[in-house]
PDB file of N, CA and C in Angstrom:
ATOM      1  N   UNK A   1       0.845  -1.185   0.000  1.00  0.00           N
ATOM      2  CA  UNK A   1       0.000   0.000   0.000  1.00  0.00           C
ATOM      3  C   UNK A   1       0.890   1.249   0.000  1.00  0.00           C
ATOM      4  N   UNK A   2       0.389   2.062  -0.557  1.00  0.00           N
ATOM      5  CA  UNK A   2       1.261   3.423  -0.679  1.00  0.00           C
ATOM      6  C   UNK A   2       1.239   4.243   0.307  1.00  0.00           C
ATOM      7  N   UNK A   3       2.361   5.012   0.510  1.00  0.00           N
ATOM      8  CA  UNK A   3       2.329   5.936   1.844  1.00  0.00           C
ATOM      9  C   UNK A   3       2.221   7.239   1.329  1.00  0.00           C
ATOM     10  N   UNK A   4       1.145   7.948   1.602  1.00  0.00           N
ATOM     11  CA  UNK A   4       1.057   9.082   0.797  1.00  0.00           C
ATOM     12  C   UNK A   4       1.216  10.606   1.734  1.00  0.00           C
ATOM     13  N   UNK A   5       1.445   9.931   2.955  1.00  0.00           N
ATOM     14  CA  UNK A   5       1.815  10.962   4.372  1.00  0.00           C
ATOM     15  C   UNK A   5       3.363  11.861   3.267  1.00  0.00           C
ATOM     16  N   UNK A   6       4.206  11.300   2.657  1.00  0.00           N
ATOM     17  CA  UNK A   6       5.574  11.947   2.196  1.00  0.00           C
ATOM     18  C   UNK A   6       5.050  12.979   1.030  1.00  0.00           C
ATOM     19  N   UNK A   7       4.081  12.485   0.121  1.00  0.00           N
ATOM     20  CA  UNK A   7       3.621  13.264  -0.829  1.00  0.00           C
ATOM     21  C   UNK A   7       3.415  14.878  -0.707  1.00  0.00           C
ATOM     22  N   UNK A   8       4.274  15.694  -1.105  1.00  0.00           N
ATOM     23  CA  UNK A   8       4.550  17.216  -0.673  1.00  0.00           C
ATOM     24  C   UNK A   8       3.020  17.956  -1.306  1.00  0.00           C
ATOM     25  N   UNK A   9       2.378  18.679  -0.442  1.00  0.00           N
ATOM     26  CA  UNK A   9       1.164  18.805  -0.577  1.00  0.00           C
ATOM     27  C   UNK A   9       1.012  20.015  -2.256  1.00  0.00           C
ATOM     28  N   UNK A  10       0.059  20.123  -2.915  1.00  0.00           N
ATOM     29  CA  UNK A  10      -0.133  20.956  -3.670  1.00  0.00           C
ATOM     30  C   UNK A  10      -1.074  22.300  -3.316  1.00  0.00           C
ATOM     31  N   UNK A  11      -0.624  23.120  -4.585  1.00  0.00           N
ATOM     32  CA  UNK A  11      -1.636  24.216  -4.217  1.00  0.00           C
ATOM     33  C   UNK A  11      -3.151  24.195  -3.995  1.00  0.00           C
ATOM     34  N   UNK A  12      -4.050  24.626  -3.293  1.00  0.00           N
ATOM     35  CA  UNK A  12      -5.018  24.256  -3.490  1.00  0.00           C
ATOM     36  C   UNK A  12      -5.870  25.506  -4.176  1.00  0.00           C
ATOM     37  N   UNK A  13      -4.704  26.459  -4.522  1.00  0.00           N
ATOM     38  CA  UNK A  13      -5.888  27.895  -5.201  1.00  0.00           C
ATOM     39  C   UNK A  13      -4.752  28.736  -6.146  1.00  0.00           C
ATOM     40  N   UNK A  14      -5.295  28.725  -7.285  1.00  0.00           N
ATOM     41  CA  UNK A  14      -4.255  29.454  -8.248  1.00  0.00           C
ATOM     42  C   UNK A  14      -4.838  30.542  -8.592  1.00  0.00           C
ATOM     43  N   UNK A  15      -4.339  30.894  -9.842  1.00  0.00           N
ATOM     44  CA  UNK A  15      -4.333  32.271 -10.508  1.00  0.00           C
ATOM     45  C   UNK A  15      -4.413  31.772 -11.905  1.00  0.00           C
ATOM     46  N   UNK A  16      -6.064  31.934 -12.771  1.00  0.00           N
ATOM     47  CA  UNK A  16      -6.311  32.088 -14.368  1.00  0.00           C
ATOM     48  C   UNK A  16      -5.277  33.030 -14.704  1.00  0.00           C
ATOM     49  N   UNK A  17      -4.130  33.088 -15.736  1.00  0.00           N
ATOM     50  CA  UNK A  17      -3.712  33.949 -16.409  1.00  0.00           C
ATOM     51  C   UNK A  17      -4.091  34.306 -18.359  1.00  0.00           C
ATOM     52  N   UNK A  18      -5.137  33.420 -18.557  1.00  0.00           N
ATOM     53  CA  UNK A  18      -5.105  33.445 -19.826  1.00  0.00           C
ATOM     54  C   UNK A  18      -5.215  34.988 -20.197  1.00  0.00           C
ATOM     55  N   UNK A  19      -6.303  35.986 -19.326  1.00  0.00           N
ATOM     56  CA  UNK A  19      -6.623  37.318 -20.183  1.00  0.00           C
ATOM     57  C   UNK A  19      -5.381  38.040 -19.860  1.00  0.00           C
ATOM     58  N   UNK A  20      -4.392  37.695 -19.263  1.00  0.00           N
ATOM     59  CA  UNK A  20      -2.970  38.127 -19.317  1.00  0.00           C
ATOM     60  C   UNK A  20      -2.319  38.414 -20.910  1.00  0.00           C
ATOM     61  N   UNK A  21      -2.748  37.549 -21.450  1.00  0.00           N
ATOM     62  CA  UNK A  21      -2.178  37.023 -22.743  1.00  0.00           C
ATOM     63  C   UNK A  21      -2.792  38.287 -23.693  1.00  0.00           C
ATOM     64  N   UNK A  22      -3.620  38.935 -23.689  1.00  0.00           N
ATOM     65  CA  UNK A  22      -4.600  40.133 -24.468  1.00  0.00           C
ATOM     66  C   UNK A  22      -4.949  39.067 -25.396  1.00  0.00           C
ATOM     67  N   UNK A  23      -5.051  40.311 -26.594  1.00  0.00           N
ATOM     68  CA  UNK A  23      -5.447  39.766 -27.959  1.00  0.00           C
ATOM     69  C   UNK A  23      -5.207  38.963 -28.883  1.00  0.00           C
ATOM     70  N   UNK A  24      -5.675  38.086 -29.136  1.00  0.00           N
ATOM     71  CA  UNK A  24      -4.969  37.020 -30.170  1.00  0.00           C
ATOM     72  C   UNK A  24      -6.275  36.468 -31.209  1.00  0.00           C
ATOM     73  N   UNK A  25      -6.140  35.256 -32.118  1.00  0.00           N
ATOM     74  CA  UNK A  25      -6.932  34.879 -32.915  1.00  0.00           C
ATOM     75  C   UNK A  25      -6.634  33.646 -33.467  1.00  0.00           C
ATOM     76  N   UNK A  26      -7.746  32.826 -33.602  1.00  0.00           N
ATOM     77  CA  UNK A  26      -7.477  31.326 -34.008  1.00  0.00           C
ATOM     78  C   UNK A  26      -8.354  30.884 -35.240  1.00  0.00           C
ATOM     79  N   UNK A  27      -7.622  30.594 -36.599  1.00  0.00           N
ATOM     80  CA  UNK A  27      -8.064  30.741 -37.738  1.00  0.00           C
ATOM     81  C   UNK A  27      -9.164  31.538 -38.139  1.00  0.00           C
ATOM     82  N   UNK A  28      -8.553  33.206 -37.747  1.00  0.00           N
ATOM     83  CA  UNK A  28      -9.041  33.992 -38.464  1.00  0.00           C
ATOM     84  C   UNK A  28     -10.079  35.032 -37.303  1.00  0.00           C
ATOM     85  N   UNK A  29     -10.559  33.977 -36.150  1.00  0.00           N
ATOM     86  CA  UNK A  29     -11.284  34.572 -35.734  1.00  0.00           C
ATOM     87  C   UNK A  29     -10.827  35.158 -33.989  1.00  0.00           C
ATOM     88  N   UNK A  30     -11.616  36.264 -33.559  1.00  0.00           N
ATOM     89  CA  UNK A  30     -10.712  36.452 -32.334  1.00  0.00           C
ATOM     90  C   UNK A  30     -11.224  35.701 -30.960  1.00  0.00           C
ATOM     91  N   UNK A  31     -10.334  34.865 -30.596  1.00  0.00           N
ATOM     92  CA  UNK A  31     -10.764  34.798 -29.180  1.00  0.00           C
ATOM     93  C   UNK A  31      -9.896  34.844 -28.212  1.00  0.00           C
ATOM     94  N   UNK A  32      -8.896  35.791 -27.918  1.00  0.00           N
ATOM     95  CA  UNK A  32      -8.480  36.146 -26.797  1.00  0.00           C
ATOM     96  C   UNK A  32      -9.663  37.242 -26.052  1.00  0.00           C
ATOM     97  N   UNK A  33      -8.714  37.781 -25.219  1.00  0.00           N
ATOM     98  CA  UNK A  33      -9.479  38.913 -24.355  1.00  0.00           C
ATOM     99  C   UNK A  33      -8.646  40.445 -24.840  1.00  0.00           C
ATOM    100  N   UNK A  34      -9.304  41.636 -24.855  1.00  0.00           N
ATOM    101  CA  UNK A  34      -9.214  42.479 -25.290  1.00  0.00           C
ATOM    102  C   UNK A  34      -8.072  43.004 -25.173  1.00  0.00           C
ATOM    103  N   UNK A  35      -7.659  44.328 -25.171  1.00  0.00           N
ATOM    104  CA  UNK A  35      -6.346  45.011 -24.979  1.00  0.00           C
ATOM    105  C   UNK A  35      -6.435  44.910 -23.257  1.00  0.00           C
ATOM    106  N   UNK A  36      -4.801  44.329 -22.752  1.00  0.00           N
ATOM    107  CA  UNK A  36      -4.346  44.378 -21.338  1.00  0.00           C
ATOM    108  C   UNK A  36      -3.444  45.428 -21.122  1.00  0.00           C
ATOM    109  N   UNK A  37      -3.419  46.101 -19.880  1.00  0.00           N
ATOM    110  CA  UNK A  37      -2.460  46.572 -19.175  1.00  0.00           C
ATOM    111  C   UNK A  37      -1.251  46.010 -18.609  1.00  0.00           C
ATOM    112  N   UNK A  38      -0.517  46.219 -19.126  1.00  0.00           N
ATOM    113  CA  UNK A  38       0.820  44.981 -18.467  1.00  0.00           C
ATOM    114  C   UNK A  38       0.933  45.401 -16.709  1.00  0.00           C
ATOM    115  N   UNK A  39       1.300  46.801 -16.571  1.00  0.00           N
ATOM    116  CA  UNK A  39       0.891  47.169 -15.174  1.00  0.00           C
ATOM    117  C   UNK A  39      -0.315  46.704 -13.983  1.00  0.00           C
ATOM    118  N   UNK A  40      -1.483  46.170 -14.908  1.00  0.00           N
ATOM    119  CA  UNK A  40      -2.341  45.545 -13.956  1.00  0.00           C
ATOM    120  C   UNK A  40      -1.935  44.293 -13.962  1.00  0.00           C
ATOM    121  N   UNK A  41      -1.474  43.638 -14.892  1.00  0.00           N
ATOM    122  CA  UNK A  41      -1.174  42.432 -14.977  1.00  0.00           C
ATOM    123  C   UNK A  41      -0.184  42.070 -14.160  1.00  0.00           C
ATOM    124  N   UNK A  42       0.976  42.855 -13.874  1.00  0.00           N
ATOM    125  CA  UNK A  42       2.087  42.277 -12.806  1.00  0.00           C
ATOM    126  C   UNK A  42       1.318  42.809 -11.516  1.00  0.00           C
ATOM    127  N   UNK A  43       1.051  43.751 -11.424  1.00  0.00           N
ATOM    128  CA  UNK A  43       0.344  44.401 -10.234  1.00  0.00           C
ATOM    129  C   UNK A  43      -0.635  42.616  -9.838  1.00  0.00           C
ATOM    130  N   UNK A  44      -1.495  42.345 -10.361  1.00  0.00           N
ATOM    131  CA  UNK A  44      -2.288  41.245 -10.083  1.00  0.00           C
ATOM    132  C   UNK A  44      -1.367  39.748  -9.917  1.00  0.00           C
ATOM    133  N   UNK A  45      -0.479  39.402 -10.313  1.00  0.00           N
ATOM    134  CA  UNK A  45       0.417  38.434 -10.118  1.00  0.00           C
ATOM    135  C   UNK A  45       1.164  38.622  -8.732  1.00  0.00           C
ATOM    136  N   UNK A  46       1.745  39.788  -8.627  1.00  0.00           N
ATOM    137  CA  UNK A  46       2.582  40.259  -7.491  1.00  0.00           C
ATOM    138  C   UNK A  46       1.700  40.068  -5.756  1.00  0.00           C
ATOM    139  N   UNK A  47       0.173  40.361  -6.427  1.00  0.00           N
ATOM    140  CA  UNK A  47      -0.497  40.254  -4.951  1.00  0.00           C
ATOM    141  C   UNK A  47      -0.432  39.104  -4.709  1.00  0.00           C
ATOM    142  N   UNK A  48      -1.275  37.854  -6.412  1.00  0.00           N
ATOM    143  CA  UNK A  48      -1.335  36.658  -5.775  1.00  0.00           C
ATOM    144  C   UNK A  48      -0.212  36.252  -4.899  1.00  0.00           C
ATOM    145  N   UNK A  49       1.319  36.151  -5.496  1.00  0.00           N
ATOM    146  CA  UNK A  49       2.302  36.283  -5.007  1.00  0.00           C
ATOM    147  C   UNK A  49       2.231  36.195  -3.221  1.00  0.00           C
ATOM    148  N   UNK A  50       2.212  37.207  -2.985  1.00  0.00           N
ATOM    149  CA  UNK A  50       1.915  37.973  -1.606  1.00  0.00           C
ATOM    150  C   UNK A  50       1.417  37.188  -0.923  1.00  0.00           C
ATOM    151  N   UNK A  51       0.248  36.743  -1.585  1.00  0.00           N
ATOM    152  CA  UNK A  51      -1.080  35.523  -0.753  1.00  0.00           C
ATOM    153  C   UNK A  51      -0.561  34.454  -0.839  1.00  0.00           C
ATOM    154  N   UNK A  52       0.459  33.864  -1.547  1.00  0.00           N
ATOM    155  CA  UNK A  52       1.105  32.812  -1.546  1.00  0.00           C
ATOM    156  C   UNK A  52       0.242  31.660  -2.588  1.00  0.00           C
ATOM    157  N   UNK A  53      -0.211  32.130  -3.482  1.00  0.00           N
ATOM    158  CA  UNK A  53      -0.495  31.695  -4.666  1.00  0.00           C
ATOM    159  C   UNK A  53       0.827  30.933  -5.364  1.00  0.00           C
ATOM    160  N   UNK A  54       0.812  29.895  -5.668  1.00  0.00           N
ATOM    161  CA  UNK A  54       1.862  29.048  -6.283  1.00  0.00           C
ATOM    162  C   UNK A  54       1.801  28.877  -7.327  1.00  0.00           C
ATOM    163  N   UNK A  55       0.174  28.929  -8.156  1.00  0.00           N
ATOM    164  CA  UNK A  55      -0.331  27.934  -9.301  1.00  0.00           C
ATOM    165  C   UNK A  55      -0.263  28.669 -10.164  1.00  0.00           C
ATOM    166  N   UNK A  56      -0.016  29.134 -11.271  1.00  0.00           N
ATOM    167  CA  UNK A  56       0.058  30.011 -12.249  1.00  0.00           C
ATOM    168  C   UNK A  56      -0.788  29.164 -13.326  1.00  0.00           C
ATOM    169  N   UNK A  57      -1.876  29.085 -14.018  1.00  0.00           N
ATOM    170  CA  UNK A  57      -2.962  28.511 -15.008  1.00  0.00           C
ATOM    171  C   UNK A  57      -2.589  29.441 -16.123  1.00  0.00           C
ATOM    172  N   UNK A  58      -1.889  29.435 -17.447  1.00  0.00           N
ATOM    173  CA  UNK A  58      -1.312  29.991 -18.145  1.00  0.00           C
ATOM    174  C   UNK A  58      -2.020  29.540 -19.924  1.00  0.00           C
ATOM    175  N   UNK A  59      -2.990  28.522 -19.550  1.00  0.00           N
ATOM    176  CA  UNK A  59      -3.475  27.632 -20.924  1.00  0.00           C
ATOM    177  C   UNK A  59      -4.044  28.311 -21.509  1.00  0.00           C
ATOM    178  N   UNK A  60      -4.073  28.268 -23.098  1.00  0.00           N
ATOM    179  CA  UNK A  60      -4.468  29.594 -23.659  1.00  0.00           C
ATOM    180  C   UNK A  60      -6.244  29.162 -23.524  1.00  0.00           C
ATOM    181  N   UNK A  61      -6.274  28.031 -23.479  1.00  0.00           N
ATOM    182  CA  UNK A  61      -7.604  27.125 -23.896  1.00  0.00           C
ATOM    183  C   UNK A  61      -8.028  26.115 -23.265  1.00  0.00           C
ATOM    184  N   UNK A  62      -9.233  25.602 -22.441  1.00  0.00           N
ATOM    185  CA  UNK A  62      -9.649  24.543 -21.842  1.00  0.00           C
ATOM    186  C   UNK A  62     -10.502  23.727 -22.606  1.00  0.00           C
ATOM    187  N   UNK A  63     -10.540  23.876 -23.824  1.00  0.00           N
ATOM    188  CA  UNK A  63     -11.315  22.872 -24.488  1.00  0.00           C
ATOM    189  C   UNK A  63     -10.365  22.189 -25.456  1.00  0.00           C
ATOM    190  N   UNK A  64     -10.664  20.563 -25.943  1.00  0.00           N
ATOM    191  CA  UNK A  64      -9.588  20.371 -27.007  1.00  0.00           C
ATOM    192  C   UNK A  64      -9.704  20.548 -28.667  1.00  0.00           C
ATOM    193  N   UNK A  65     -10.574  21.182 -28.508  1.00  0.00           N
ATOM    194  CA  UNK A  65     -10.177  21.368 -30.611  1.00  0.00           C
ATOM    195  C   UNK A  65     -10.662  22.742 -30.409  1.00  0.00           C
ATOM    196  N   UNK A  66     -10.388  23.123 -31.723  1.00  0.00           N
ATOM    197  CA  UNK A  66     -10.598  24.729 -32.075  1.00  0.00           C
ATOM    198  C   UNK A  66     -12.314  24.715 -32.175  1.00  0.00           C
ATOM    199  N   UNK A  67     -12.480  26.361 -32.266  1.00  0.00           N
ATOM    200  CA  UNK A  67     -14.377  26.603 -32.347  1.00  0.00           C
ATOM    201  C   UNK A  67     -14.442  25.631 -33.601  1.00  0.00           C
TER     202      UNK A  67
END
């Protein structure tokens, strides 16, 4: 049986970064998120930071094929 007491625990609360990413487009059509502020954007990383946010979620996409 496995001992899972050693298993180093994970985050249990991250940070979506996709609308980090702004504007983009996937054959032709747009689906990112609009124009970003890079200043809010580190500003918002830096707090999670702070709170001790570990998880950074960076995927441009949660579904697997295109629209």
């Amino acid at each position: 049986m496995a001992d899972f007491k050693h298993i180093p625990a994970k985050p249990t609360l991250g940070l979506g970064c996709w609308a980090i990413g702004g504007p983009f487009t996937m054959e032709g059509r747009a689906v990112g998120w609009g124009d970003v502020d890079d200043a809010t954007s580190k500003a918002a990383i830096a707090v999670a930071l702070d709170h001790g946010i570990a998880h950074f979620d960076t995927a441009q996409r949660l579904w697997l094929r295109a629209f």
